[in-house]
N, C-alpha and C. Protein backbone atom coordinates (compact mmCIF):
# COMPACT_ATOMS: atom_id res chain seq x y z
N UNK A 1 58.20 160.99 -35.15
CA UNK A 1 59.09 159.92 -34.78
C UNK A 1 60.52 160.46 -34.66
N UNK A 2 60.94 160.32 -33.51
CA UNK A 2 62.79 160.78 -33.32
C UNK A 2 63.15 159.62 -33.89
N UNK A 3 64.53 159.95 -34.92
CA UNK A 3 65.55 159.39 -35.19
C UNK A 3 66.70 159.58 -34.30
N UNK A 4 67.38 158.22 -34.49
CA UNK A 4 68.82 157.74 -33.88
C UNK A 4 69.47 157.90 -34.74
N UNK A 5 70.56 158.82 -33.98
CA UNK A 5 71.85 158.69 -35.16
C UNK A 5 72.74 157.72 -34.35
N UNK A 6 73.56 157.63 -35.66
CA UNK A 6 75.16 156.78 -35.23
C UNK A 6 75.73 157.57 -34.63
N UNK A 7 76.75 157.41 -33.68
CA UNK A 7 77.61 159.07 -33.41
C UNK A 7 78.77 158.77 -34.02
N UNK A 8 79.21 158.18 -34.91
CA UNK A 8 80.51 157.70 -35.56
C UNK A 8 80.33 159.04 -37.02
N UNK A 9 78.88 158.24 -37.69
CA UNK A 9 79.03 158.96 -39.12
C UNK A 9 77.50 159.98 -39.13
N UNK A 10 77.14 160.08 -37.93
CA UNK A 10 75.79 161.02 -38.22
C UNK A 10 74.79 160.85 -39.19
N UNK A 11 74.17 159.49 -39.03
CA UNK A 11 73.66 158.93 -40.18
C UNK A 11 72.25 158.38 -39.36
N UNK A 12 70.81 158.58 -39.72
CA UNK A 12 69.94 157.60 -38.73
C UNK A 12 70.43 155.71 -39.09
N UNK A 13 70.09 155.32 -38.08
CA UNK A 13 70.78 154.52 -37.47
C UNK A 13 70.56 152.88 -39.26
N UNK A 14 69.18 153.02 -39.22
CA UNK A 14 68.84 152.35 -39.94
C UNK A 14 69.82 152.95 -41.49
N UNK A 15 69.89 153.57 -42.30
CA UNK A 15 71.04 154.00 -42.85
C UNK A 15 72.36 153.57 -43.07
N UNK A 16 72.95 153.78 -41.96
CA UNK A 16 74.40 153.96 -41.71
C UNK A 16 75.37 152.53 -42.11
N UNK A 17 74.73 151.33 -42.01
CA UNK A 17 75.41 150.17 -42.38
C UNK A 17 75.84 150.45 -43.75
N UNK A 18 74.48 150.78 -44.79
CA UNK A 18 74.58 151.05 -46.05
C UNK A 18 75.82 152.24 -46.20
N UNK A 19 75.88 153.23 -45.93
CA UNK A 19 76.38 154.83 -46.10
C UNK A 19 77.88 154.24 -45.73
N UNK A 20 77.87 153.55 -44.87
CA UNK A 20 79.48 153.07 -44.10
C UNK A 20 79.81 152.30 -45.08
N UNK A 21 79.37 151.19 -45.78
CA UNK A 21 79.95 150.31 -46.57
C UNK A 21 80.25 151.00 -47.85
N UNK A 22 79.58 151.86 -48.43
CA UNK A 22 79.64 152.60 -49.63
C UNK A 22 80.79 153.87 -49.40
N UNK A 23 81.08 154.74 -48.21
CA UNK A 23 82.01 155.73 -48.42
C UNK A 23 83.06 155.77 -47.54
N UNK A 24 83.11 153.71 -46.63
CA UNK A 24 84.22 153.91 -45.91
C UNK A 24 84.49 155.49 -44.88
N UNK A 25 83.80 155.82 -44.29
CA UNK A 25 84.07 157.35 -43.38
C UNK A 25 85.46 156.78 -42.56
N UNK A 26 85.84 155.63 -42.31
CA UNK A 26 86.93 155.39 -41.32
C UNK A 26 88.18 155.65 -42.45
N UNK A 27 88.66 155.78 -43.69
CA UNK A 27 89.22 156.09 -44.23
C UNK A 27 89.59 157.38 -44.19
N UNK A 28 90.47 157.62 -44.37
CA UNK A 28 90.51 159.15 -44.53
C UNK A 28 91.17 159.79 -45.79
N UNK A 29 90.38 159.84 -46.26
CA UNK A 29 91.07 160.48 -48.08
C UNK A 29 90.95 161.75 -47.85
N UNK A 30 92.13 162.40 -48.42
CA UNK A 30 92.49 163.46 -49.31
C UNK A 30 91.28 163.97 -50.57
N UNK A 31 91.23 165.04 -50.45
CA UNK A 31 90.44 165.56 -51.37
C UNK A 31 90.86 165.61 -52.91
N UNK A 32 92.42 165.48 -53.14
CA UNK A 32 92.82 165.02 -54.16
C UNK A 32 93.57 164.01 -54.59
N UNK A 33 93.12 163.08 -53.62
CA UNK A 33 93.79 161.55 -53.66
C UNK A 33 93.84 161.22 -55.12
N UNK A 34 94.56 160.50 -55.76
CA UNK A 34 94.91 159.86 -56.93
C UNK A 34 93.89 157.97 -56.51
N UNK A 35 93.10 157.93 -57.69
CA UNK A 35 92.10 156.72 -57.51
C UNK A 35 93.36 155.60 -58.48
N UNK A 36 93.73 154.73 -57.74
CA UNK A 36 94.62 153.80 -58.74
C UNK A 36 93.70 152.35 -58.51
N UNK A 37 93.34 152.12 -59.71
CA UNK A 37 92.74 150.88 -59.90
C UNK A 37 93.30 149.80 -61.06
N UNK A 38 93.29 148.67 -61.47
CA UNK A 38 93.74 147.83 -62.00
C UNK A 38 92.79 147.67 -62.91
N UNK A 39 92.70 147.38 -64.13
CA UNK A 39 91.62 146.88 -65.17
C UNK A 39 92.27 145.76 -65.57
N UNK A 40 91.97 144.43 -65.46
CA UNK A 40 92.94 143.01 -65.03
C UNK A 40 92.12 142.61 -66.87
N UNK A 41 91.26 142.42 -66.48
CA UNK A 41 90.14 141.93 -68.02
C UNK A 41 89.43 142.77 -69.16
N UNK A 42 89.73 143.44 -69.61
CA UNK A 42 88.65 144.28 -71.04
C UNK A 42 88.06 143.57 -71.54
N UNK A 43 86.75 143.05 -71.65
CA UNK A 43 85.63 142.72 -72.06
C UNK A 43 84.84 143.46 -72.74
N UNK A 44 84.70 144.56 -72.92
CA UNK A 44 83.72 144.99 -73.96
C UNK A 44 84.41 146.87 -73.84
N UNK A 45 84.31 147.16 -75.30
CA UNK A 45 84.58 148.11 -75.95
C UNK A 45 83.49 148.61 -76.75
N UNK A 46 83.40 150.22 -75.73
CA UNK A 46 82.03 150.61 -76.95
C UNK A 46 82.56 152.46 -77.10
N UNK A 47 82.44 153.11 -78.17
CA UNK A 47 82.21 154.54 -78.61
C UNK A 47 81.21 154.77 -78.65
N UNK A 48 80.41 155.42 -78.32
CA UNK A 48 79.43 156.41 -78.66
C UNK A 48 79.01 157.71 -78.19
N UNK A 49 78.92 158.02 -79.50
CA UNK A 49 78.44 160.06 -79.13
C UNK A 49 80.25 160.18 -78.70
N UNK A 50 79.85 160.93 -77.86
CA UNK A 50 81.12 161.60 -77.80
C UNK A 50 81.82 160.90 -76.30
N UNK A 51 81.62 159.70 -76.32
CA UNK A 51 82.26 158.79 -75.21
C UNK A 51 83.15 157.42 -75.42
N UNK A 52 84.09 157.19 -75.18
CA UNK A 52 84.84 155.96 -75.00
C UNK A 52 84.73 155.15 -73.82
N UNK A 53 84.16 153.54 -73.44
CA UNK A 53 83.98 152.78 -72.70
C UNK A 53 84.43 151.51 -72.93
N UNK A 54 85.24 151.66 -71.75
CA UNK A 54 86.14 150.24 -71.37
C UNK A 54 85.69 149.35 -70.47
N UNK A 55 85.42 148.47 -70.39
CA UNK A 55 84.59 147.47 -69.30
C UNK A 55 85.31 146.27 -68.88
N UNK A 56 85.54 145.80 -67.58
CA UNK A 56 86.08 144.50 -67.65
C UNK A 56 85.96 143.89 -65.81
N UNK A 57 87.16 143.87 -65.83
CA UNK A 57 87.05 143.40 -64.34
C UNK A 57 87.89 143.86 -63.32
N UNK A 58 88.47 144.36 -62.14
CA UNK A 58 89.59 145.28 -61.64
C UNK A 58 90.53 143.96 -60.87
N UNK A 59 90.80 144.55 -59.98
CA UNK A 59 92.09 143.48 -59.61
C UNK A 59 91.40 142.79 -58.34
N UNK A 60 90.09 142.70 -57.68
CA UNK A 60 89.39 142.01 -56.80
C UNK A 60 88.34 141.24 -57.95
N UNK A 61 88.53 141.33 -59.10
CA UNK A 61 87.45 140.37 -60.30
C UNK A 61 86.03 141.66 -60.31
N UNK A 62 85.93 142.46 -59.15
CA UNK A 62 84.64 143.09 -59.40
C UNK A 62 84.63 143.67 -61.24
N UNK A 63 83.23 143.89 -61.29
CA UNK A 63 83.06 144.52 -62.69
C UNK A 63 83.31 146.04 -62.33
N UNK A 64 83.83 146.64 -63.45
CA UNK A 64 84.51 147.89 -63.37
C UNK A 64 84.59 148.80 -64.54
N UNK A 65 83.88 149.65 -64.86
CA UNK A 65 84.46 150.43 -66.37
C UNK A 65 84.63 151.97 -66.06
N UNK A 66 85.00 152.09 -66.83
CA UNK A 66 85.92 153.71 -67.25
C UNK A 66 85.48 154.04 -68.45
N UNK A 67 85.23 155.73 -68.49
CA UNK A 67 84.78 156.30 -69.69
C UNK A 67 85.17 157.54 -69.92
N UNK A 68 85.89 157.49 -71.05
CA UNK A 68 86.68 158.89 -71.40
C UNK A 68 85.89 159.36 -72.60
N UNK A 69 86.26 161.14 -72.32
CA UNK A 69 85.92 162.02 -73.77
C UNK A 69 86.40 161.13 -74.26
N UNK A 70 85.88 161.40 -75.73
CA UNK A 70 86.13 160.48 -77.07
C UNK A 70 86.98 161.76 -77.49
N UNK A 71 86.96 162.96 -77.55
CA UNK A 71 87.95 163.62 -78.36
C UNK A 71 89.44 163.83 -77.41
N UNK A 72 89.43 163.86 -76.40
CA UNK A 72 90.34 163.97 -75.20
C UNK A 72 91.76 162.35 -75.51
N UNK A 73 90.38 161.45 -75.32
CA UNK A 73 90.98 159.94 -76.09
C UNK A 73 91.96 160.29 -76.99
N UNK A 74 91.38 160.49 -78.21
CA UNK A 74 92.18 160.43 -79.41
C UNK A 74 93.41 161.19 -79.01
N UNK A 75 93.21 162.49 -78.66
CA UNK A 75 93.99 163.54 -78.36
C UNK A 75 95.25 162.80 -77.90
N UNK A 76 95.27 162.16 -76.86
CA UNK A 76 96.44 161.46 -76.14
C UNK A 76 96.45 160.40 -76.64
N UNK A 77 96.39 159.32 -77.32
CA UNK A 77 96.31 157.75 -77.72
C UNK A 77 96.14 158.12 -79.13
N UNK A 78 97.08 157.96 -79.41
CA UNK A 78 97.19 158.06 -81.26
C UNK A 78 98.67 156.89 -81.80
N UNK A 79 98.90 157.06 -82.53
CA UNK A 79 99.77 156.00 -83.48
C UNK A 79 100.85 155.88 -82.68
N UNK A 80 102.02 157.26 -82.20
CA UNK A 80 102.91 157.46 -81.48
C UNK A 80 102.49 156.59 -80.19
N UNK A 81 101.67 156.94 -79.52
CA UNK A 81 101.11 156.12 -77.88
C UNK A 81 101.23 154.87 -78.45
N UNK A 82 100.87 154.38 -79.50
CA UNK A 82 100.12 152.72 -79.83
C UNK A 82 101.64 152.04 -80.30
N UNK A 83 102.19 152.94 -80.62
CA UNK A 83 103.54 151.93 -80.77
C UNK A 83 104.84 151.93 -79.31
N UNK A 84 104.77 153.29 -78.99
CA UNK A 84 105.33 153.03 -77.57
C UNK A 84 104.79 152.39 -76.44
N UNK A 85 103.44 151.96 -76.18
CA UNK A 85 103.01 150.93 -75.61
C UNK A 85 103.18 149.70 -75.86
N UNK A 86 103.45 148.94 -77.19
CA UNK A 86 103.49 147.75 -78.07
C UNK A 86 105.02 147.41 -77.32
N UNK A 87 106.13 148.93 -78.05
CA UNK A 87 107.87 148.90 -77.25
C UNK A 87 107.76 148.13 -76.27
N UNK A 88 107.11 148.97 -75.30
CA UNK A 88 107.08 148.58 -73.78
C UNK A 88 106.51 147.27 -73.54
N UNK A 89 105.83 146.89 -74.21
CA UNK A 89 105.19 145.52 -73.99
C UNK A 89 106.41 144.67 -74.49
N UNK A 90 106.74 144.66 -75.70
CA UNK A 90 107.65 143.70 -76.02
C UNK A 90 109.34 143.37 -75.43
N UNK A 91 109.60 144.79 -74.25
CA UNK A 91 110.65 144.68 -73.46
C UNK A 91 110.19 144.02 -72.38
N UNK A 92 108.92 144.25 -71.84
CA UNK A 92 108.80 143.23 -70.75
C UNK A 92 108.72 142.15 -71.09
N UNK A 93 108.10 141.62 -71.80
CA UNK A 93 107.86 140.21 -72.45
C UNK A 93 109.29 139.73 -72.50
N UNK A 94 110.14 139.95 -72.95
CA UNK A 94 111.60 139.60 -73.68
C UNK A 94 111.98 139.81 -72.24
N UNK A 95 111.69 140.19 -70.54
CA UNK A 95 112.48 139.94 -69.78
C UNK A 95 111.85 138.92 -68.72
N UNK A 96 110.97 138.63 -69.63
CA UNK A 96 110.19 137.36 -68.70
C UNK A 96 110.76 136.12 -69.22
């Protein structure tokens, strides 16, 4: 059986709706684009083994989580981070 490709993304034809919706090919990213996403809701917090997971919702409501080394974590987010984040929170607050 010959397959049809797309001539857009070189994909057989039946394919390509899926492959297009998932990696956007009309975009054109950088190989070291910076991914900036919003985490709007934290809903669930879990450690385990040697992982940290944040779960919630991004700035379109989709569900969304992120998972960092657990030793990398600590490494950067310690007492110093937890109170200069709190700072920063309580100057914006106080200019709202």
């Amino acid at each position: 059986m010959k397959k049809e490709y797309n001539n857009k993304i070189k994909l057989p034809t039946e394919v390509a709706p899926l492959m297009k919706a998932i990696f956007k090919p009309n975009k054109k990213a950088e190989k070291n684009e910076l991914i900036h996403k919003r985490m709007n809701d934290i809903n669930t917090f879990q450690a385990h083994e040697n992982e940290v997971y944040l779960r919630g919702t991004d700035e379109y409501g989709n569900d969304f989580q992120i998972c960092f080394d657990t030793y990398n974590f600590l490494e950067w987010i310690d007492k110093e981070q937890i109170e200069y984040i709190k700072e920063q929170l309580t100057k914006y607050i106080k200019t709202k």
